[in-house]
C-alpha atoms as a PDB file:
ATOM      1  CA  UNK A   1      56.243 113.114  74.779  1.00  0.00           C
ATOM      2  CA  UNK A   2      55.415 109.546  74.942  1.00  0.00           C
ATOM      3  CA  UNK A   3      58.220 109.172  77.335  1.00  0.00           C
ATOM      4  CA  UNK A   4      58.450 111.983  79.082  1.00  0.00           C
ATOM      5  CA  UNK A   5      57.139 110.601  82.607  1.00  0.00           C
ATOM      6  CA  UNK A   6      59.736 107.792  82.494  1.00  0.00           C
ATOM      7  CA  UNK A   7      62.490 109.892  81.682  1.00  0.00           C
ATOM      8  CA  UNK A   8      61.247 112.622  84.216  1.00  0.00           C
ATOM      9  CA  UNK A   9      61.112 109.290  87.029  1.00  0.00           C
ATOM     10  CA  UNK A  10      64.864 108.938  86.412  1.00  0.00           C
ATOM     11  CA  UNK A  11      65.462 112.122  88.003  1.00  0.00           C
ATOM     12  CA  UNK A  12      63.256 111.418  90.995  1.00  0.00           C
ATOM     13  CA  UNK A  13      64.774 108.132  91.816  1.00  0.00           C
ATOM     14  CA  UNK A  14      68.284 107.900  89.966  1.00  0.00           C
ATOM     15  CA  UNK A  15      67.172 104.196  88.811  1.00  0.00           C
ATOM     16  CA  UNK A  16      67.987 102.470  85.717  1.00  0.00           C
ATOM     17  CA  UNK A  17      67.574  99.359  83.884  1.00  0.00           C
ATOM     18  CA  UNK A  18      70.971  99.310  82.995  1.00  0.00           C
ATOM     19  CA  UNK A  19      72.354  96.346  85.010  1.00  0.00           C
ATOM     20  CA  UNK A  20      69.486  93.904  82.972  1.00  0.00           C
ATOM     21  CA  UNK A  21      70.210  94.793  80.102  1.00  0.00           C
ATOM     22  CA  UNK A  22      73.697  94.199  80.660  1.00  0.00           C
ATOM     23  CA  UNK A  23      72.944  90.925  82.034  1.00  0.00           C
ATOM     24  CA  UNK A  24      70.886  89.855  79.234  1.00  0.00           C
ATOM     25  CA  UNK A  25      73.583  91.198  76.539  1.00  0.00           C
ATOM     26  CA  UNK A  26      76.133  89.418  78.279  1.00  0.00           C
ATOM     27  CA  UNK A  27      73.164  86.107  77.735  1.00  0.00           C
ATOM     28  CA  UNK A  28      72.767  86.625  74.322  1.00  0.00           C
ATOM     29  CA  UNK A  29      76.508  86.393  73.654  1.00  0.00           C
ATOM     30  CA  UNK A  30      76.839  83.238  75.534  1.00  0.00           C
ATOM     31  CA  UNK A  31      74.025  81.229  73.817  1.00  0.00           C
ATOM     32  CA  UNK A  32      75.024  82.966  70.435  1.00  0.00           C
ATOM     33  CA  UNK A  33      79.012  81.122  71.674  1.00  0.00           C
ATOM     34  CA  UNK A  34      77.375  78.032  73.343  1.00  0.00           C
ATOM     35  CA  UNK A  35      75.038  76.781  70.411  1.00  0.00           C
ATOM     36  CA  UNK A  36      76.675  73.723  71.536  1.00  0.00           C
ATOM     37  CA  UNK A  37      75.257  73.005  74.538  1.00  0.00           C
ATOM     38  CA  UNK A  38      72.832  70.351  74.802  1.00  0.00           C
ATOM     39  CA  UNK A  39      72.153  70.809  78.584  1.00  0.00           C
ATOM     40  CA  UNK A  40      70.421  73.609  80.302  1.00  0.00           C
ATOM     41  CA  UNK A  41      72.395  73.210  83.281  1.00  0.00           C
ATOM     42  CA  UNK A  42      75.816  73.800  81.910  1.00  0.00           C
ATOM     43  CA  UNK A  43      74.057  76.706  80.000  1.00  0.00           C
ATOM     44  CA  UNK A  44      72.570  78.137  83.418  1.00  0.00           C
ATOM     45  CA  UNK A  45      76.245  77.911  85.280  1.00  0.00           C
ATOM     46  CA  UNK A  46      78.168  79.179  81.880  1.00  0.00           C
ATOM     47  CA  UNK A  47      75.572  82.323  82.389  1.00  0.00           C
ATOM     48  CA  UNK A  48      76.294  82.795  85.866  1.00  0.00           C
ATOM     49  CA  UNK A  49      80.419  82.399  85.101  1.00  0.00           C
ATOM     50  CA  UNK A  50      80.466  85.214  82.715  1.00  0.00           C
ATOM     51  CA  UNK A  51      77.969  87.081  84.536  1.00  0.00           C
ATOM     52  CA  UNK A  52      79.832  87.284  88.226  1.00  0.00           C
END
């Protein structure tokens, strides 16, 4: 019941959260592959490769 005026907004507006929680799935992966890198930067752009 806790839920119920979220779930009941999906069917109003057909909106999900699903494409950032993709995007931060796909983020996880990469730092859990990259513990290697030292720089942010090259973090940041190895993000947006996978990502796009």
């Amino acid at each position: 019941m806790s839920w119920r005026e979220k779930i009941l907004n999906y069917f109003d507006g057909r909106l999900t959260n699903a494409r950032t929680e993709g995007f931060n799935n796909v983020s996880k992966l990469v730092q859990k592959r990259g513990y290697r890198y030292k720089n942010f930067e090259n973090y940041r752009l190895r993000n947006l490769n996978v990502c796009y």
